[in-house]
Protein backbone atom coordinates (compact mmCIF):
# COMPACT_ATOMS: atom_id res chain seq x y z
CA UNK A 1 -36.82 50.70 17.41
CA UNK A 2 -33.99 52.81 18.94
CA UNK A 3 -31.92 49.52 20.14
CA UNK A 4 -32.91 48.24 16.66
CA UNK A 5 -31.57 51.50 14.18
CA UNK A 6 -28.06 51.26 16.95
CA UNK A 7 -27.58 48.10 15.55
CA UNK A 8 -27.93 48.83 11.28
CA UNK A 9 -25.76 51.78 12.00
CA UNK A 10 -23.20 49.75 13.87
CA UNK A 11 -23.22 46.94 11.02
CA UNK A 12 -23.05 49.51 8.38
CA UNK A 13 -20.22 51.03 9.94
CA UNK A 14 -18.25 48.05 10.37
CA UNK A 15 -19.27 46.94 6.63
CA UNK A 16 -17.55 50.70 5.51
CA UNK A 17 -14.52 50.01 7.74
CA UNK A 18 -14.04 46.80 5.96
CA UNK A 19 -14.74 47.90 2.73
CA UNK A 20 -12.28 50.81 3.43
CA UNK A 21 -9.48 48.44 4.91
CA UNK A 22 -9.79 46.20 1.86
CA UNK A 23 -9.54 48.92 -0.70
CA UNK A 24 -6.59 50.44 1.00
CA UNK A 25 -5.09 46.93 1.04
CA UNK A 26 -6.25 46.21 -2.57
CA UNK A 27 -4.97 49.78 -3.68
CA UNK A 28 -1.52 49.59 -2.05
CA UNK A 29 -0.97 45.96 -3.48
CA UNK A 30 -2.24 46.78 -7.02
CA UNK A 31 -1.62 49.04 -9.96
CA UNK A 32 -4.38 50.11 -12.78
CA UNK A 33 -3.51 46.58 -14.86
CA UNK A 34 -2.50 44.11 -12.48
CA UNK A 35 -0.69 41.11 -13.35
CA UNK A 36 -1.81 37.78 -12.91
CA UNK A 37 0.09 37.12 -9.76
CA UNK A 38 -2.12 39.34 -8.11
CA UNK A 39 -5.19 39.05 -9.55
CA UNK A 40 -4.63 35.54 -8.03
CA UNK A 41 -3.68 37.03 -4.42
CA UNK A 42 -7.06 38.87 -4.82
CA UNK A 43 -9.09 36.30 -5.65
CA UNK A 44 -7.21 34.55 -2.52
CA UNK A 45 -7.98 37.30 -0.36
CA UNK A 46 -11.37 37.34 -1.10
CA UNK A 47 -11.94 33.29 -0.86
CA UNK A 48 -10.56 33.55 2.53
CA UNK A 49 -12.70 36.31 3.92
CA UNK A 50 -15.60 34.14 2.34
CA UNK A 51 -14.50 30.87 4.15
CA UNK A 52 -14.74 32.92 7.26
CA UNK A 53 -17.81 33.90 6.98
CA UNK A 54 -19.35 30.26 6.23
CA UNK A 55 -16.88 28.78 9.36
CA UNK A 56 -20.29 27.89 11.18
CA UNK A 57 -21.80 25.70 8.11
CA UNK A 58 -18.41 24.22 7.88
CA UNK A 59 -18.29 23.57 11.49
CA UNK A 60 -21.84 22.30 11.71
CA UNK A 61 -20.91 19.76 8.76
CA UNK A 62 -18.00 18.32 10.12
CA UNK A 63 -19.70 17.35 13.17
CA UNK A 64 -22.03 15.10 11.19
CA UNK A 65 -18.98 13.54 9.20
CA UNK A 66 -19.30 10.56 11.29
CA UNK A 67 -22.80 9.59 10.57
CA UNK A 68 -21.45 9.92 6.90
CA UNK A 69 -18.10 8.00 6.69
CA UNK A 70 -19.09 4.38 6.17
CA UNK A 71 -16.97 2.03 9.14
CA UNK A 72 -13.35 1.55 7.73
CA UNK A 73 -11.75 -1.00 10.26
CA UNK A 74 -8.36 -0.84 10.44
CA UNK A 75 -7.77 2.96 10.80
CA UNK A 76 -11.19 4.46 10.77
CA UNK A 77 -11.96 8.15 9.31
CA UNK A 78 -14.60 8.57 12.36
CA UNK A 79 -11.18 7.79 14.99
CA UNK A 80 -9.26 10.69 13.10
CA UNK A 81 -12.35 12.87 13.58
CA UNK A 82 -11.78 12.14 17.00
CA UNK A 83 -8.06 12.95 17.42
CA UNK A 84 -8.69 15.97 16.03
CA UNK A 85 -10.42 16.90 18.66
CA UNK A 86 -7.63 16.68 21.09
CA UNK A 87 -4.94 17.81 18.50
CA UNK A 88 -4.17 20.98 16.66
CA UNK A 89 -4.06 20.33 12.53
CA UNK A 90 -1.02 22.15 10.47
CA UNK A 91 -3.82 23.71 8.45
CA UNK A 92 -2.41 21.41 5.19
CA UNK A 93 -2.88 18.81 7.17
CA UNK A 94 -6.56 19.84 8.02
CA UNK A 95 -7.27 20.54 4.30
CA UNK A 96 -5.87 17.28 3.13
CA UNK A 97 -7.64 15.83 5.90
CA UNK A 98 -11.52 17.44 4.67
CA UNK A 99 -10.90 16.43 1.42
CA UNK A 100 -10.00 13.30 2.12
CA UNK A 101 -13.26 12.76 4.03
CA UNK A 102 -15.11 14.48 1.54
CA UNK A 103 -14.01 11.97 -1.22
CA UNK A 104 -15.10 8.71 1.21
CA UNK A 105 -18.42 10.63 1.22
CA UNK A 106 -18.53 11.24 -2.61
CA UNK A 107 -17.96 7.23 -3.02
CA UNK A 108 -20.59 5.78 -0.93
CA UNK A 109 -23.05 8.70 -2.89
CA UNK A 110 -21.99 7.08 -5.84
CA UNK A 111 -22.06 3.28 -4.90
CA UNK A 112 -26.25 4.61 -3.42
CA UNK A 113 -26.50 5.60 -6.72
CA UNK A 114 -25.10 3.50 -9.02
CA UNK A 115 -25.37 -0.64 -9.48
CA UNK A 116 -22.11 -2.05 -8.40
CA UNK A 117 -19.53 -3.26 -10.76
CA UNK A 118 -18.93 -7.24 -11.41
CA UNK A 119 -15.68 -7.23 -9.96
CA UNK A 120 -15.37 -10.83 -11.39
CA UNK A 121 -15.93 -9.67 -14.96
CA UNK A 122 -14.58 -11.79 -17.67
CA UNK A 123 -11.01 -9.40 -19.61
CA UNK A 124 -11.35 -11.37 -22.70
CA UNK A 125 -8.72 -9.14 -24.27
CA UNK A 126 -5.90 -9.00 -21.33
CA UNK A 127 -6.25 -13.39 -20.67
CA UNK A 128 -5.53 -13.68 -24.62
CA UNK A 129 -2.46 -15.72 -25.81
CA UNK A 130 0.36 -13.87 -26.85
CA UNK A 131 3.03 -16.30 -27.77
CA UNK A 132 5.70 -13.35 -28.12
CA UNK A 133 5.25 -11.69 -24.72
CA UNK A 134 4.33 -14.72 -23.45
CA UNK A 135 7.41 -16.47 -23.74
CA UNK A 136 9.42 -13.16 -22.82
CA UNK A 137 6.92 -13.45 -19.59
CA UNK A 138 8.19 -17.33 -18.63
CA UNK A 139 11.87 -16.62 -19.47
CA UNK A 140 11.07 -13.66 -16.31
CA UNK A 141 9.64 -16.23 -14.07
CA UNK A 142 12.00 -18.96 -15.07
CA UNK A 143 14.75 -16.67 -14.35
CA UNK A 144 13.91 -15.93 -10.83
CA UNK A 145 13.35 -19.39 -10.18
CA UNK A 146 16.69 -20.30 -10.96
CA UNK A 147 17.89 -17.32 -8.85
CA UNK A 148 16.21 -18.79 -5.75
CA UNK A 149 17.92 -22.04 -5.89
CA UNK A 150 20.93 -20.93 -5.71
CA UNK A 151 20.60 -19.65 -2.88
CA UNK A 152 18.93 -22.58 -1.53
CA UNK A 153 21.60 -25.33 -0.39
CA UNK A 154 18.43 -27.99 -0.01
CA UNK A 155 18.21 -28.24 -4.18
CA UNK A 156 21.43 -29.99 -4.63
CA UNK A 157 19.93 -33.15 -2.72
CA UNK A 158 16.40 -33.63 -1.63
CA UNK A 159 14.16 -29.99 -2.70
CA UNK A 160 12.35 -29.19 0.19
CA UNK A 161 11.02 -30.31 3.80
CA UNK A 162 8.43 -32.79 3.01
CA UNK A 163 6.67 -32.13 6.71
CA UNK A 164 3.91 -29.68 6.47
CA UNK A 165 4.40 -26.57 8.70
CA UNK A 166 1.50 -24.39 8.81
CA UNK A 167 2.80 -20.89 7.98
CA UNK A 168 0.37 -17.99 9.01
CA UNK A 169 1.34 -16.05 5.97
CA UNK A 170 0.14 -18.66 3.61
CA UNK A 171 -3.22 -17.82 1.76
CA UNK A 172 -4.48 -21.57 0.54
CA UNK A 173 -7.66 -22.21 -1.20
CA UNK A 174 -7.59 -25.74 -1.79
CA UNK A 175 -9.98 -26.47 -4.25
CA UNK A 176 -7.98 -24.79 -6.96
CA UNK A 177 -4.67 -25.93 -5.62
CA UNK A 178 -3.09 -22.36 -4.76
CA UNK A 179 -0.79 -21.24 -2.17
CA UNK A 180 0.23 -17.64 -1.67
CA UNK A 181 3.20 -16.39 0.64
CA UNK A 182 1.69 -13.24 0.67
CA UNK A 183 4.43 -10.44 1.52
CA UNK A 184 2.82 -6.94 2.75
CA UNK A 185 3.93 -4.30 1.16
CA UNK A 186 4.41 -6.57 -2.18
CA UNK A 187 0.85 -6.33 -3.84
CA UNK A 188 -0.67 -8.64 -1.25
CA UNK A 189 -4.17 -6.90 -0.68
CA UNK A 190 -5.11 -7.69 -4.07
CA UNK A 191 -4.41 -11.62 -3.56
CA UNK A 192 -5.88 -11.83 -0.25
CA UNK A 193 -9.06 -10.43 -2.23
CA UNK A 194 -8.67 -13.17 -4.92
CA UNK A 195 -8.67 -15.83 -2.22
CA UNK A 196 -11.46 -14.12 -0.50
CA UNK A 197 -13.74 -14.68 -3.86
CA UNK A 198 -12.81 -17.92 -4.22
CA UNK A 199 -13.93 -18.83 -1.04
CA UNK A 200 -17.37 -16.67 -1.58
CA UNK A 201 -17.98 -18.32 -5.11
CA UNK A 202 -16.83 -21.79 -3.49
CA UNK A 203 -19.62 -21.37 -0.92
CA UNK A 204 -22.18 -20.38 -3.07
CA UNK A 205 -22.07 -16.65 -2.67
CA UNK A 206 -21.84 -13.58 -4.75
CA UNK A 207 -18.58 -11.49 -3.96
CA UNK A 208 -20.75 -8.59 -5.96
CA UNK A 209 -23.12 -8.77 -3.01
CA UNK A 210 -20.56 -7.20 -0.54
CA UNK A 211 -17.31 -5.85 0.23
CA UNK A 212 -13.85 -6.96 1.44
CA UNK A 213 -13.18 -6.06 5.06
CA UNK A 214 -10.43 -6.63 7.69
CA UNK A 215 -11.97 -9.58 9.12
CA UNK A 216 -11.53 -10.94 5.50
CA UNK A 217 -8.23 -10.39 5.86
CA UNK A 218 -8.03 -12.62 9.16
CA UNK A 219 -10.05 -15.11 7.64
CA UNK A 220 -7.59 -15.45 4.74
CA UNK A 221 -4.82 -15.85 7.41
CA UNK A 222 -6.58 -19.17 8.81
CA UNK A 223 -6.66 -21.06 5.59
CA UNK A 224 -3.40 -22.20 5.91
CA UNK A 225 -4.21 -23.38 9.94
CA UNK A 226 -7.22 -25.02 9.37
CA UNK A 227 -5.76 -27.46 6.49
CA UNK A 228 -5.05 -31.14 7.01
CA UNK A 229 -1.56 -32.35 7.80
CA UNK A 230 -2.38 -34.47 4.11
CA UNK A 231 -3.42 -31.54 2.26
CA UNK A 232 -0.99 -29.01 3.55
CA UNK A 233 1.84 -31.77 1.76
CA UNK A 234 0.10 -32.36 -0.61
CA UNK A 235 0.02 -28.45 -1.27
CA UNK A 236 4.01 -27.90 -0.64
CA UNK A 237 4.93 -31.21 -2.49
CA UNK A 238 7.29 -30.78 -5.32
CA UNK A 239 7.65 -32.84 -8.40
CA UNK A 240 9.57 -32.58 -11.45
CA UNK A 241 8.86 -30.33 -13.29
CA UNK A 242 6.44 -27.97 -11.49
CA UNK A 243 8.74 -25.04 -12.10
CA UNK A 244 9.20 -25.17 -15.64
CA UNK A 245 7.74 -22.52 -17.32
CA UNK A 246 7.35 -23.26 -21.08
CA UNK A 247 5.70 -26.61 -20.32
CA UNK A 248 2.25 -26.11 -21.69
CA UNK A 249 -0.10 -27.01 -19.95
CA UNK A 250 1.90 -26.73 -16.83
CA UNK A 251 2.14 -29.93 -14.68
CA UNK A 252 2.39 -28.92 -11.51
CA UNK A 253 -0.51 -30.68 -9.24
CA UNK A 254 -0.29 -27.18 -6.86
CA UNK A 255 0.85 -23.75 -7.60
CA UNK A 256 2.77 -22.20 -5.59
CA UNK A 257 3.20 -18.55 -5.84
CA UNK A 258 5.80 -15.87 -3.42
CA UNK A 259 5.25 -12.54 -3.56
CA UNK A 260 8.17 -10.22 -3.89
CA UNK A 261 9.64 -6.24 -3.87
CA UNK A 262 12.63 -4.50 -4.02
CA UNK A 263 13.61 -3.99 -0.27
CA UNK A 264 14.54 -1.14 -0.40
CA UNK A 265 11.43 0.13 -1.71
CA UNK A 266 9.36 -2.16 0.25
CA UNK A 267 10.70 -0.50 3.25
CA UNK A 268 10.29 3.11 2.00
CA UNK A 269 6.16 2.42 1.11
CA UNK A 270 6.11 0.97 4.35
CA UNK A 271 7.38 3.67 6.47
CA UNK A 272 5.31 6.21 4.46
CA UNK A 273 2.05 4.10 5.44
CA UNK A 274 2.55 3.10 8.95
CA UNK A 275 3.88 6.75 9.75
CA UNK A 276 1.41 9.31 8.13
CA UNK A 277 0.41 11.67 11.42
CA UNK A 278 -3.08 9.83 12.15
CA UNK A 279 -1.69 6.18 11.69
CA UNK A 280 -2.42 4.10 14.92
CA UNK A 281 -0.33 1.48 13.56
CA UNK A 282 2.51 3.74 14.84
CA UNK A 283 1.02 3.83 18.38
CA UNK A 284 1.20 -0.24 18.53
CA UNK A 285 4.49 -0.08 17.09
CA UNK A 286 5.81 2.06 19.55
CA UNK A 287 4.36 0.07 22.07
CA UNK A 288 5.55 -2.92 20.73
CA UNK A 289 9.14 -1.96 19.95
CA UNK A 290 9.97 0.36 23.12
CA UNK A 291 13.32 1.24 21.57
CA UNK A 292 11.79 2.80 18.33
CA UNK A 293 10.89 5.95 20.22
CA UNK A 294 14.32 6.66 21.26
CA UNK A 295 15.72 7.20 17.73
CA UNK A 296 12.64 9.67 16.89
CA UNK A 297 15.16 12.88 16.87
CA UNK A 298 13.62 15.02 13.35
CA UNK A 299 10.50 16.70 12.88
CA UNK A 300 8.44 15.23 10.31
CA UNK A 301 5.52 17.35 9.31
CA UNK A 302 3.95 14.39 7.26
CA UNK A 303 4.86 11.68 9.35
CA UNK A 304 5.32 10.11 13.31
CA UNK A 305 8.89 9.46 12.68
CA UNK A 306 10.98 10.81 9.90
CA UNK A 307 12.58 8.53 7.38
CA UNK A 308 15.95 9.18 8.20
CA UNK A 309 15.20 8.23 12.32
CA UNK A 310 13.64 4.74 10.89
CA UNK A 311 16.42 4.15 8.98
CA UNK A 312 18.65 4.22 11.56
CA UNK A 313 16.64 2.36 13.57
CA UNK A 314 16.22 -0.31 11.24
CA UNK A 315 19.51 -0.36 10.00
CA UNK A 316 20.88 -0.78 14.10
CA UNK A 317 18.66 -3.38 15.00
CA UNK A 318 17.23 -5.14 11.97
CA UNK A 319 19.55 -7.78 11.67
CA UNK A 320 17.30 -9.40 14.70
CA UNK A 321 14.03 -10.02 13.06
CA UNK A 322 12.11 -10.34 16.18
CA UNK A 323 13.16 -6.69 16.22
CA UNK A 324 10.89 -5.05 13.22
CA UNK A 325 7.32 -5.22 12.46
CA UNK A 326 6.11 -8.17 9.77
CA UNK A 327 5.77 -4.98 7.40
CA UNK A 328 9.64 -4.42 7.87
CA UNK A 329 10.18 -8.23 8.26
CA UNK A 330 12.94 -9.47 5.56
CA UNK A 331 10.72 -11.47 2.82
CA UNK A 332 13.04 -14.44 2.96
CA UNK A 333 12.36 -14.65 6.73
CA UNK A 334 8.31 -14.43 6.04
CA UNK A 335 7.87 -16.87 3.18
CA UNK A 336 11.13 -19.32 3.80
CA UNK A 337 11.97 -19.92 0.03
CA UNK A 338 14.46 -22.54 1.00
CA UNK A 339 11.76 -24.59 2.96
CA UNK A 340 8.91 -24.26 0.43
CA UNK A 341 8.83 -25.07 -3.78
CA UNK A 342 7.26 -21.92 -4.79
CA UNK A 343 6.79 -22.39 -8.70
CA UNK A 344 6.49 -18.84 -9.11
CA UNK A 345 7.87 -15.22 -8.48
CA UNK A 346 6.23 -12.11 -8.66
CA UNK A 347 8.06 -9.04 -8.36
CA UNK A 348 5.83 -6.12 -7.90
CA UNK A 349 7.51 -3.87 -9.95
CA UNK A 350 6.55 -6.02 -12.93
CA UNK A 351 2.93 -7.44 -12.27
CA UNK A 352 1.40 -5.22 -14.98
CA UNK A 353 3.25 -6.88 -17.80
CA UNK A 354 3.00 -10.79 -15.69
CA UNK A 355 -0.59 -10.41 -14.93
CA UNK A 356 -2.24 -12.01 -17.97
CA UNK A 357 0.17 -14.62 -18.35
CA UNK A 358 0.72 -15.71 -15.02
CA UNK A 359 -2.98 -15.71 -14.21
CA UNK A 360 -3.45 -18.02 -16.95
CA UNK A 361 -0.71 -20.26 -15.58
CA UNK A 362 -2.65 -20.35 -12.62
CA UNK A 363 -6.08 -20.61 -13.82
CA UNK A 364 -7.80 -18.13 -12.06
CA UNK A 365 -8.52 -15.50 -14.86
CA UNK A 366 -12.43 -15.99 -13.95
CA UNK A 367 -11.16 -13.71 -10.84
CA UNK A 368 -10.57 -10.18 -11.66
CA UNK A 369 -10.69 -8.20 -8.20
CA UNK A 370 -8.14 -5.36 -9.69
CA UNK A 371 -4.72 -6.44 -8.70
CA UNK A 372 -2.43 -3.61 -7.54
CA UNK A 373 1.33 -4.20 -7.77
CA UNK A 374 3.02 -1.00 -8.21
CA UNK A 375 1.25 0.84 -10.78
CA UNK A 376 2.19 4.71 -11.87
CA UNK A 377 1.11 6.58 -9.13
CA UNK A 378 -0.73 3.82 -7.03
CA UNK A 379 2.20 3.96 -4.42
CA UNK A 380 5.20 5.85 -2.72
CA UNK A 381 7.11 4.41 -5.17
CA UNK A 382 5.85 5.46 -8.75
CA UNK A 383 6.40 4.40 -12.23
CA UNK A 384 10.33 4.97 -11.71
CA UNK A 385 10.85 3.28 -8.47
CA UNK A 386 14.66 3.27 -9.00
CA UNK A 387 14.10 7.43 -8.88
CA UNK A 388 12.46 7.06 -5.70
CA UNK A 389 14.37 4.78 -3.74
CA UNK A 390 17.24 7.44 -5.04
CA UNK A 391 15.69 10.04 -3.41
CA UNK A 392 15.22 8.54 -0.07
CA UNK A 393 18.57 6.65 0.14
CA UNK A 394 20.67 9.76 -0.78
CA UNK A 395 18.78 11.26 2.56
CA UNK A 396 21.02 8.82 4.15
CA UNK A 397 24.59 8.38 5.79
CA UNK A 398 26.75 5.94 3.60
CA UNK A 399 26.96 3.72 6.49
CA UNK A 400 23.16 3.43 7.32
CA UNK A 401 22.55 2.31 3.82
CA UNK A 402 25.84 -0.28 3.91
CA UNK A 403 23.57 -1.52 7.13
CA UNK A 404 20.32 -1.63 5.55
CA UNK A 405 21.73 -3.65 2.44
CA UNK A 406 23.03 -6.04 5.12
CA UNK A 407 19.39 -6.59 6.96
CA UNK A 408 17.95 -7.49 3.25
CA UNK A 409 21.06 -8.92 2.13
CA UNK A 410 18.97 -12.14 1.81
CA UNK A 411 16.40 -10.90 -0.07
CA UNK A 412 18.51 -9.19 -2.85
CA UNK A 413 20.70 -12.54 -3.49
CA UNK A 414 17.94 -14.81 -3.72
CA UNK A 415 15.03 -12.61 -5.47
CA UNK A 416 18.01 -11.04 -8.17
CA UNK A 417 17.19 -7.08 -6.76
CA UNK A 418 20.25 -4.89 -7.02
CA UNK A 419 21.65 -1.35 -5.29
CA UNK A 420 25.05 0.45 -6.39
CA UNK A 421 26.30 2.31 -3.36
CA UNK A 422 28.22 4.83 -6.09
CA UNK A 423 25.28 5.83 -7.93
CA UNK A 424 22.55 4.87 -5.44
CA UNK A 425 20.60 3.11 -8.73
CA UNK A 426 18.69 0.27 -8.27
CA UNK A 427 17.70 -3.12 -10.68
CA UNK A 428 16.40 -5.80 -10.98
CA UNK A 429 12.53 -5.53 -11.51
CA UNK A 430 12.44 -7.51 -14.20
């Protein structure tokens, strides 16, 4: 009883300490009508002392994150878990980090909860025919088209290599004729999902029954391999007329589509991903490109290497493209527009106002898996992405930027993308 009265009294004295402290605090900070500002402070103070006291439920829940995080494969929740372990969170980071978790839980609740959605559902209203916008829409693709050959020496006599040479960033499905040079960091994860339904509904399955992983993904990457040397021509074969946009229906026997974004701001999204302080994609490339470390010089709070340090980087050694990662790679380098008759040119800037037409042209408007591009707030690079790429290039020395226009040099001549080195404005994502 005596051990057990010591022990109220102490609590009760350290409860009127604290009360004590905090009205001391409270008074010195506060007058009779406080102002908003610290009203807020208070309420601050207060939602502090209460997070400390529930640090133990917080602590026990965080341990069971892992049974609740459903397997992500290429950079897993459950392996961040783990580095945090063995690192010590900026406490922004560590919030950002919960809430992120928090939100993957919230989902699969949901998805337990709630049927999931037809992601093959019929837009009767976006596939309509609008003969205004849609002949604004093929004067765009025509455009780029012509852009593309003349850059391409090969036009002026015979069009294009008539051998088939598997290319491992082609996504085929040949049933319905289609061949995608699928760029990364151009919108691409929403194609390789298209061609991932095809191939479900071409085997009899339900895409609705499951979801797209990584190994997807690989899968996707093998179409192109496992084609016939017949079929592979047949697939890259041009003939007159393929290209022209206002025939209606079009002719073309294939369809051919590239996938394309300013490089500048292809670049920028891509060092944002790649870079964010969990990404082990930067471990491999660090591994893979032993010279990358050297130019790491800033602190980055939100990122493995700053953006100035990869810019450099890039900008010294891009002009070898064995030097930079496929995400980094120069597009005309990865889809060889002088070697293949693509028939069409989507810039990702623009795929919100292409979508219905092109997927018309195409054919595939019974496949709706929710294509991405670049909308408002869906990437590094927001509804303004001239205002962006601003922002990152200004971060820059005038001669880093005269070297990064010359590693995508390519790429702005033949896809019709623009950069002033006076104003720092970009163009062309029309």
């Amino acid at each position: 009883m005596i051990r057990r009265r010591r022990g109220i009294l102490l609590l009760s004295g350290i409860s009127i300490s604290i009360f004590f402290l905090l009205h001391e605090k409270i008074s010195s900070n506060i007058s009779l009508s406080p102002s908003n500002e610290q009203i807020v402070q208070m309420h601050e103070e207060f939602e502090t002392a209460d997070k400390s006291l529930e640090g133990m439920k917080e602590a026990k829940k965080e341990s069971s994150l892992e049974e609740e995080i459903p397997h992500i494969k290429k950079e897993p929740i459950n392996r961040k878990l783990k580095n945090s372990k063995q690192q010590t969170l900026p406490r922004h980071q560590n919030e950002e980090m919960k809430e992120n978790i928090n939100k993957v839980k919230n989902e699969r609740l949901t998805r337990k909860a709630t049927p999931k959605k037809n992601i093959l559902t019929q837009k009767s209203q976006l596939f309509q025919a609008d003969p205004e916008n849609d002949a604004k829409t093929a004067a765009r693709f025509q455009k780029r088209v012509k852009t593309m050959k003349s850059r391409c020496p090969a036009w002026k006599h015979s069009p294009f290599k008539k051998n088939w040479v598997v290319n491992k960033n082609f996504l085929i499905n040949y049933p319905r004729r289609l061949l995608i040079c699928a760029v990364p960091k151009a919108g691409s994860t929403s194609w390789h999902m298209t061609i991932w339904a095809m191939r479900r509904i071409q085997a009899g399955l339900d895409p609705n029954t499951t979801y797209y992983t990584y190994e997807d993904t690989v899968e996707n990457h093998h179409t192109a391999e496992k084609l016939s040397t017949n079929k592979g021509k047949e697939m890259i074969y041009y003939n007159e007329g393929d290209d022209d946009m206002y025939l209606n229906p079009p002719t073309a026997k294939a369809r051919r589509l590239l996938l394309t974004r300013h490089p500048f701001a292809r670049m920028i999204s891509g060092w944002h991903q790649k870079f964010l302080p969990y990404s082990s994609y930067a471990d491999l490339m660090f591994k893979r490109y032993p010279t990358l470390k050297s130019y790491v010089r800033e602190k980055d709070p939100n990122h493995r290497m700053s953006w100035k340090d990869f810019a450099e980087f890039v900008a010294d050694t891009g002009t070898r493209p064995q030097s930079l990662d496929y995400h980094f790679t120069p597009t005309v380098e990865i889809c060889k527009p002088c070697d293949y008759a693509y028939t069409y040119i989507l810039k990702a800037e623009s795929v919100d106002i292409d979508e219905s037409w092109l997927l018309r042209r195409l054919n595939i408007t019974d496949i709706d898996v929710g294509r991405k591009g670049v909308p408002p707030g869906g990437s590094i690079v927001n509804a303004n992405p001239s205002d962006n790429i601003k922002k990152h290039m200004s971060q820059l020395k005038s001669s880093v930027r005269r070297k990064l226009y010359d590693v995508y040099k390519e790429d702005f001549l033949t896809f019709g993308y623009t950069f002033d080195f006076r104003t720092l404005n970009s163009g062309g994502f029309d």
